[in-house]
N, C-alpha and C. Protein backbone atom coordinates (compact mmCIF):
# COMPACT_ATOMS: atom_id res chain seq x y z
N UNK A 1 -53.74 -23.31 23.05
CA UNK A 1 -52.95 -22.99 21.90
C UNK A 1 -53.59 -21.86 21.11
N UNK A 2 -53.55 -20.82 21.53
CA UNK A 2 -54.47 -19.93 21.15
C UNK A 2 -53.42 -18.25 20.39
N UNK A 3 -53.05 -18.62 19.37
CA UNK A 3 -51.42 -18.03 19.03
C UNK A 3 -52.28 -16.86 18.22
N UNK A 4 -51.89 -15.85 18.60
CA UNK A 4 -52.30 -14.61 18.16
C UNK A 4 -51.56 -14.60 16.52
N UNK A 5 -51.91 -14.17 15.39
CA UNK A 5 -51.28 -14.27 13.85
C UNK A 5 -50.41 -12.58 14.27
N UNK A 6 -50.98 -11.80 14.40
CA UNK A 6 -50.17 -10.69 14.77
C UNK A 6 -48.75 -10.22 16.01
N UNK A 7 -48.68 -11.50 16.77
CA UNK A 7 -47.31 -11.67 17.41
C UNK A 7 -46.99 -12.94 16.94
N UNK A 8 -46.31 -13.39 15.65
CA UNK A 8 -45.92 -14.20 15.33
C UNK A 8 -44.18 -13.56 15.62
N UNK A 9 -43.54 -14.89 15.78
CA UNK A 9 -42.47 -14.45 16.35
C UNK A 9 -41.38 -14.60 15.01
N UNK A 10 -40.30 -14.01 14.76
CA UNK A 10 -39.14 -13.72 13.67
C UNK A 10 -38.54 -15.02 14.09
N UNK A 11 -38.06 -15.40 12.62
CA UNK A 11 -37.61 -16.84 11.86
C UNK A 11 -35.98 -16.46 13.32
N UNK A 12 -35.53 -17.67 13.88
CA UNK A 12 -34.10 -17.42 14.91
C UNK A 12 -32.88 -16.96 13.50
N UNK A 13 -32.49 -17.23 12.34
CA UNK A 13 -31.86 -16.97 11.90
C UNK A 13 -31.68 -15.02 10.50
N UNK A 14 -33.04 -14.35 11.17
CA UNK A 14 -33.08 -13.12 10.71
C UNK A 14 -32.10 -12.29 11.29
N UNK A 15 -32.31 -12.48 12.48
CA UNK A 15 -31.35 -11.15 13.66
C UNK A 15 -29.62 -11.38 12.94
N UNK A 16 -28.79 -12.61 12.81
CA UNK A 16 -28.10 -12.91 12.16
C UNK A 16 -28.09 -12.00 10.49
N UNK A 17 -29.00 -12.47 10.16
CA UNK A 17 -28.58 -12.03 8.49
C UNK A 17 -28.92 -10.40 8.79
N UNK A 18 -29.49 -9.87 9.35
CA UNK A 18 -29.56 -8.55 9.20
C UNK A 18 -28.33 -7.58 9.89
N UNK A 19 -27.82 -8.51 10.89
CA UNK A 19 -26.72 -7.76 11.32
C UNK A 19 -25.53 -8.01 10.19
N UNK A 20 -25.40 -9.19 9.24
CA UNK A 20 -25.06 -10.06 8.38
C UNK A 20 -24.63 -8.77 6.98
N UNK A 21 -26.02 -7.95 6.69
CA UNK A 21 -26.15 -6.95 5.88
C UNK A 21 -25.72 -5.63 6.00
N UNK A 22 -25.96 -5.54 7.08
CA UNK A 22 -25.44 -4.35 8.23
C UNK A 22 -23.96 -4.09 8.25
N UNK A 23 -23.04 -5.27 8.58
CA UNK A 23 -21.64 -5.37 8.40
C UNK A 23 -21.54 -4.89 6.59
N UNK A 24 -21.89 -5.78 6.05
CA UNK A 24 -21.59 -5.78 4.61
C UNK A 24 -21.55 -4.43 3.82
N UNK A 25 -22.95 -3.76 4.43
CA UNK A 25 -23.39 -2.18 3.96
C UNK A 25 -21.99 -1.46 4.08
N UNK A 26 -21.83 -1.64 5.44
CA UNK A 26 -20.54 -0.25 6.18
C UNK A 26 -19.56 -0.33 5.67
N UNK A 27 -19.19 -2.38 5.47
CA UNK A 27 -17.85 -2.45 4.26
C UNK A 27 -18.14 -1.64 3.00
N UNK A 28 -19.09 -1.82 2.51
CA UNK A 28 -18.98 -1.27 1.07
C UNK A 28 -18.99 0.35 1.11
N UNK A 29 -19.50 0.57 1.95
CA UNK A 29 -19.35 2.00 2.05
C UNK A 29 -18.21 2.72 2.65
N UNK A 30 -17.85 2.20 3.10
CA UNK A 30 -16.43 2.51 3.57
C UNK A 30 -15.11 2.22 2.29
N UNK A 31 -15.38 1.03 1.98
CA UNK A 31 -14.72 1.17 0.26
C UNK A 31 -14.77 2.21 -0.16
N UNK A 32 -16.12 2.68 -0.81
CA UNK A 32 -16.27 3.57 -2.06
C UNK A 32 -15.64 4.87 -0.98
N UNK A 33 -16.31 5.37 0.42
CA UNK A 33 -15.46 6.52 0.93
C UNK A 33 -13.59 6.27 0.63
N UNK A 34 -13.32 5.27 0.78
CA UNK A 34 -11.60 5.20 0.67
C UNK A 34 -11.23 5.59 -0.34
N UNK A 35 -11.64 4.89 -1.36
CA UNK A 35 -11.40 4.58 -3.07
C UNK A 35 -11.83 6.71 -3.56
N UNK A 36 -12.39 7.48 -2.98
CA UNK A 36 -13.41 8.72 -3.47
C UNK A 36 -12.15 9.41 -2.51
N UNK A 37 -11.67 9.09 -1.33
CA UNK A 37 -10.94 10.60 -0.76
C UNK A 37 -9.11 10.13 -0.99
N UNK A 38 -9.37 8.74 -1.66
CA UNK A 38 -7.56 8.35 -2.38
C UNK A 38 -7.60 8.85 -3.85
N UNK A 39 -8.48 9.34 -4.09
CA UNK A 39 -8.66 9.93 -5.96
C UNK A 39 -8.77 11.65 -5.75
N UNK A 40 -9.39 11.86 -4.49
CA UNK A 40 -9.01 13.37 -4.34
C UNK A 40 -7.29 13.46 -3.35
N UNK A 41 -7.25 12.74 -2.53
CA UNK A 41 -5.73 12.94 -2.60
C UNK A 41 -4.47 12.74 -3.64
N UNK A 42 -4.95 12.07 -4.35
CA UNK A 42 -3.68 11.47 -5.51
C UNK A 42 -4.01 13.38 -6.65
N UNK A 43 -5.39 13.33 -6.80
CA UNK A 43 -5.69 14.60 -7.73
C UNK A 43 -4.81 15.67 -6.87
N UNK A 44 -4.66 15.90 -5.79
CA UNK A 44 -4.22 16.87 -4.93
C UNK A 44 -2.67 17.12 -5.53
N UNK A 45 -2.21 15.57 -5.18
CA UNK A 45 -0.56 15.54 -5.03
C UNK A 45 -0.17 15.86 -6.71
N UNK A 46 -0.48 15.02 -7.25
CA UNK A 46 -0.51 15.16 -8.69
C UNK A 46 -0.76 16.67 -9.68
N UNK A 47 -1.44 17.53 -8.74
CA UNK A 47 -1.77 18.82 -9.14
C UNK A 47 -0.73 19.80 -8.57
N UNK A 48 0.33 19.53 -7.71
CA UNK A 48 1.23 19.97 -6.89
C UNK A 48 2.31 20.40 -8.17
N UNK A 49 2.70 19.80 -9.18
CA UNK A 49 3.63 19.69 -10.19
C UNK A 49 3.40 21.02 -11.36
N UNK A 50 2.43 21.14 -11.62
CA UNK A 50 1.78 22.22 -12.29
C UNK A 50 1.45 23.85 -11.52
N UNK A 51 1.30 23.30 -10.18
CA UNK A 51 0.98 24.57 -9.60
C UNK A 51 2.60 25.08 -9.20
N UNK A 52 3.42 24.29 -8.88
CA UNK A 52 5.13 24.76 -8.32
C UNK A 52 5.68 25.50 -9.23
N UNK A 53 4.96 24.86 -10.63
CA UNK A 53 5.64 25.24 -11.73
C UNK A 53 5.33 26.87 -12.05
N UNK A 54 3.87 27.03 -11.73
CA UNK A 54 3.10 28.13 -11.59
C UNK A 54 3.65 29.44 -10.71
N UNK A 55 3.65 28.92 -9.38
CA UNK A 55 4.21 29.59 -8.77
C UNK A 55 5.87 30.14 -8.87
N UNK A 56 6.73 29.14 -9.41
CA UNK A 56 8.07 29.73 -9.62
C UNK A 56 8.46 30.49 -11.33
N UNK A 57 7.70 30.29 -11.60
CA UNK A 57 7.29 30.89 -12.79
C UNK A 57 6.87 32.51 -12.50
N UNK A 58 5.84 32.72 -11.32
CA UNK A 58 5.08 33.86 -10.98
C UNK A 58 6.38 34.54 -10.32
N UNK A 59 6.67 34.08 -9.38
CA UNK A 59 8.16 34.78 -8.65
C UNK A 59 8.85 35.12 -9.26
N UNK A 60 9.45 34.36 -10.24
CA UNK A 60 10.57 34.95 -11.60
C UNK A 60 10.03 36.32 -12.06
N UNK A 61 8.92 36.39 -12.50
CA UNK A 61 8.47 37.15 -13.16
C UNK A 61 8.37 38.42 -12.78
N UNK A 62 7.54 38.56 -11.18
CA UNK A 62 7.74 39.81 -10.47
C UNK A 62 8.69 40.06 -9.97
N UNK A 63 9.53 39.40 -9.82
CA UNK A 63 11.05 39.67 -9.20
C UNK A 63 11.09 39.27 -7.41
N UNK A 64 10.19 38.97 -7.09
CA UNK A 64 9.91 38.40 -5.54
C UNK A 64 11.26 38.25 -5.17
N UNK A 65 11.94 37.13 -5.79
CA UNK A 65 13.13 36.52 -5.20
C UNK A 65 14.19 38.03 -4.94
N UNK A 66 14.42 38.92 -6.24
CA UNK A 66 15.19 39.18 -6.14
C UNK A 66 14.82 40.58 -4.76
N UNK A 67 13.43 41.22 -4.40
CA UNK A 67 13.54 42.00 -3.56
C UNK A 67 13.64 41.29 -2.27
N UNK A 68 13.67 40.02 -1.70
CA UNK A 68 13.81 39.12 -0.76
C UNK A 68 15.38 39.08 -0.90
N UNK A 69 16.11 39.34 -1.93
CA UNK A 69 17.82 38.72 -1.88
C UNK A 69 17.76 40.12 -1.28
N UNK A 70 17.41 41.02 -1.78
CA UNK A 70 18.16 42.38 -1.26
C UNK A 70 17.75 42.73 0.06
N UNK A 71 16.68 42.14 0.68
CA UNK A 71 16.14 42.78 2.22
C UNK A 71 17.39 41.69 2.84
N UNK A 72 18.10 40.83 2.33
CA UNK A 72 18.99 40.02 2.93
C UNK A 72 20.48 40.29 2.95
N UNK A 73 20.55 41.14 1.81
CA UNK A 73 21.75 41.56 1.46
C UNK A 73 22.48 43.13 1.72
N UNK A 74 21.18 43.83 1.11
CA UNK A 74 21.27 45.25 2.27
C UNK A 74 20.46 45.73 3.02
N UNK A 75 20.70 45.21 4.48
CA UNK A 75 19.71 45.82 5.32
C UNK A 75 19.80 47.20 5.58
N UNK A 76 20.35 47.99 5.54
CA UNK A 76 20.24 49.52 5.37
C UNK A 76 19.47 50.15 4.97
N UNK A 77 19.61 49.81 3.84
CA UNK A 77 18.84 50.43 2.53
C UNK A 77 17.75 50.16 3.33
N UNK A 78 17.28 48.77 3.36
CA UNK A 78 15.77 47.98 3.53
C UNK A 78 15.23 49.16 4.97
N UNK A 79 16.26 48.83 5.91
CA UNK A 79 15.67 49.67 6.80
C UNK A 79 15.38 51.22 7.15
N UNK A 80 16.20 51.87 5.88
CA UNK A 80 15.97 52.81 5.48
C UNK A 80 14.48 53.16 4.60
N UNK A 81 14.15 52.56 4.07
CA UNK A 81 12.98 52.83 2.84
C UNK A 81 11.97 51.85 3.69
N UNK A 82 12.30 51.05 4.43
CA UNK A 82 11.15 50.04 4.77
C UNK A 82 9.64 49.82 4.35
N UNK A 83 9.04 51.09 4.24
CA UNK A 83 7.56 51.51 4.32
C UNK A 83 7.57 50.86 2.48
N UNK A 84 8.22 51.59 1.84
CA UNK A 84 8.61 51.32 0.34
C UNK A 84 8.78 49.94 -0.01
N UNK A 85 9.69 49.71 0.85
CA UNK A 85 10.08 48.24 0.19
C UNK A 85 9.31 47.05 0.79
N UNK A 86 8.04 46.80 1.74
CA UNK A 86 7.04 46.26 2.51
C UNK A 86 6.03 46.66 1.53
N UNK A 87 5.92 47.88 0.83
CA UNK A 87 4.36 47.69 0.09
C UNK A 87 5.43 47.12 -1.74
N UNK A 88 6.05 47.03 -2.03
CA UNK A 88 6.99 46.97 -2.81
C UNK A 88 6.86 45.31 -3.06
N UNK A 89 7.53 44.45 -1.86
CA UNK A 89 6.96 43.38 -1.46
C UNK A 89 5.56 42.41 -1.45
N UNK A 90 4.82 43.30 -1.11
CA UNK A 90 3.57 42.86 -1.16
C UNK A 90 2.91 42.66 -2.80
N UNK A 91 3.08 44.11 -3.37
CA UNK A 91 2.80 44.30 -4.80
C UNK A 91 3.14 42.97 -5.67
N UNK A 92 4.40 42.31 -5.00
CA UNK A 92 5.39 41.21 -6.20
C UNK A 92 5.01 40.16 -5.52
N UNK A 93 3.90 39.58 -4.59
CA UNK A 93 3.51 38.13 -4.10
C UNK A 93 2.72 37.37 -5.37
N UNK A 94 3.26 36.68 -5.55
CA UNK A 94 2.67 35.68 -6.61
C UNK A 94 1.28 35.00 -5.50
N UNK A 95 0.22 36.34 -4.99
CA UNK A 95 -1.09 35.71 -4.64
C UNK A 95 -1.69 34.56 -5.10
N UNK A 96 -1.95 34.35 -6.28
CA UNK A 96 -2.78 33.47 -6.88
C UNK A 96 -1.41 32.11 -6.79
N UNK A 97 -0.93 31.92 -7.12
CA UNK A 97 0.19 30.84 -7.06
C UNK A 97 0.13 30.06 -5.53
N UNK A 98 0.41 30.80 -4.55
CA UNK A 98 0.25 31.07 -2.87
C UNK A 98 -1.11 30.32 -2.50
N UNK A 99 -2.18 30.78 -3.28
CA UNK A 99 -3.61 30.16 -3.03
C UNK A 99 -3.53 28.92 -3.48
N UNK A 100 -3.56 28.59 -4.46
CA UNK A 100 -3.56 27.44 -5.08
C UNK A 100 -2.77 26.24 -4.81
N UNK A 101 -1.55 26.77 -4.10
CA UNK A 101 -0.47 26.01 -3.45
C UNK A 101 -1.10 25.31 -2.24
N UNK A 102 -1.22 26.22 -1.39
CA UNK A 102 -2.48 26.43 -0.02
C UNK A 102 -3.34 25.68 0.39
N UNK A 103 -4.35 25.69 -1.51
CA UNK A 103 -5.48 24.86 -1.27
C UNK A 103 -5.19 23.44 -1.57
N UNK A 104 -4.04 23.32 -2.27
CA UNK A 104 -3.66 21.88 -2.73
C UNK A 104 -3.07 21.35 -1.46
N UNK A 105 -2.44 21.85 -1.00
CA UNK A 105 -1.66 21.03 0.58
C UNK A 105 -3.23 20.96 1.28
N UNK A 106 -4.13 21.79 1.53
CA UNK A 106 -4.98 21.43 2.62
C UNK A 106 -5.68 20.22 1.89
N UNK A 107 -5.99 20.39 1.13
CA UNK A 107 -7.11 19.43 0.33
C UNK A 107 -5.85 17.73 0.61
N UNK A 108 -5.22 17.97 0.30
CA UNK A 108 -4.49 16.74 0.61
C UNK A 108 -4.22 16.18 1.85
N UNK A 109 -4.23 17.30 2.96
CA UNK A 109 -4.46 16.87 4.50
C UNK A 109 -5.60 16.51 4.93
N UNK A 110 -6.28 17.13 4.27
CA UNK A 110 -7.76 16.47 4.32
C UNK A 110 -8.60 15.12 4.19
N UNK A 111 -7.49 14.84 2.88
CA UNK A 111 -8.06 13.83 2.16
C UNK A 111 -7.24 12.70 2.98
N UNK A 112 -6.00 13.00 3.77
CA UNK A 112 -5.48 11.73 4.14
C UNK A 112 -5.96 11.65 5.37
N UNK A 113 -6.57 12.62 6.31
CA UNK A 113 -7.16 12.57 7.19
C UNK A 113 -8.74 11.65 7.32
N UNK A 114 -9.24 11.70 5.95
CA UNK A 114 -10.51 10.66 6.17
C UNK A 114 -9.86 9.43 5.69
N UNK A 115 -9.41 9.88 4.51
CA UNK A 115 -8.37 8.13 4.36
C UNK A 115 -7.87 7.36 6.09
N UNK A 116 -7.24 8.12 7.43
CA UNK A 116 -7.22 7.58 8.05
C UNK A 116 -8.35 7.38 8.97
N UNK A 117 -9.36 7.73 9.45
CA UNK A 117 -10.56 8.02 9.69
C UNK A 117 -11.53 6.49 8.79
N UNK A 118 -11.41 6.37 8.08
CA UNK A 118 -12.02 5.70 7.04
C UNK A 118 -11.69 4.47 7.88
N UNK A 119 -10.16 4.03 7.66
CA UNK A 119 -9.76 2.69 7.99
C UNK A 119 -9.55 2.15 8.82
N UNK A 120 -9.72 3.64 10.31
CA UNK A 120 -9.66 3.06 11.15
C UNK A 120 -11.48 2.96 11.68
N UNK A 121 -11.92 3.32 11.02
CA UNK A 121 -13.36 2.63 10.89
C UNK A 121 -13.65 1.17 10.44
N UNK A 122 -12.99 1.29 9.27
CA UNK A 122 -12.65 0.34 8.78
C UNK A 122 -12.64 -1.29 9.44
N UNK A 123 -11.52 -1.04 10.12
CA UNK A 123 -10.70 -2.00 11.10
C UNK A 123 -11.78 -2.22 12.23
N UNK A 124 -12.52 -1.56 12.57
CA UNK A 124 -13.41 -1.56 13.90
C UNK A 124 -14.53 -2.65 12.92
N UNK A 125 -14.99 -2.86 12.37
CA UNK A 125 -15.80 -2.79 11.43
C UNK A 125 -15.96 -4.42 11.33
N UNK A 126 -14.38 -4.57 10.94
CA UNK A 126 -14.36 -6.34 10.75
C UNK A 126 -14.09 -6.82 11.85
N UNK A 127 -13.98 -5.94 13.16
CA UNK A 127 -13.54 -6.93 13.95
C UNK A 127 -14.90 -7.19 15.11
N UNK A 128 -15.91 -6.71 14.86
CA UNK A 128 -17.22 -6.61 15.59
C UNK A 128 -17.63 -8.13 15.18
């Protein structure tokens, strides 16, 4: 009986609780990831209302719509002046409106993309 103190062997019910903690960790962390990319998607969608407003606001203003009615209405002309009415065009893009629009749709594909990513982690998670 000659039991070495330095290979003493682990209590049978550790391997349990540590895998026990292990589960528990990934749940909670997987929470707070859900709960963190459903507050940047809701900020996303929710920011969509202000920026539309932005942007049709910006179009009014430079007249966008109305040199778009006329490349529709007289193509002659349009294809006559083209060079003119293409930098003409460009000049009246509500850029900044366009960006912001842009970044709000991606940021929201994004965000529902780990939202699904998340849960289907998630789901793997409880069923181990």
């Amino acid at each position: 009986m000659d039991q070495n103190p330095w290979h003493a062997s682990p209590p049978p019910h550790l391997s349990g609780s540590i895998v026990k903690n292990i589960k528990r960790e990934a749940r909670r962390k997987a929470a707070l990831t859900m709960s963190l990319y459903s507050t940047v998607a809701l900020g996303a969608l929710g920011a969509f209302i202000p920026a539309y407003s932005y942007m049709s606001s910006e179009i009014a203003r430079t007249g966008f719509s109305e040199f778009l009615y006329l490349m529709y209405s007289d193509s002659t002309l349009v294809i006559i002046n083209w060079q003119e009415m293409v930098f003409t065009i460009l000049e009246s893009l509500p850029i900044v409106g366009m960006v912001v629009i842009l970044t709000l749709a991606l940021t929201l594909l994004a965000s529902l993309r780990m939202i699904a990513r998340t849960s289907r982690g998630k789901m793997r998670i409880k069923t181990i």
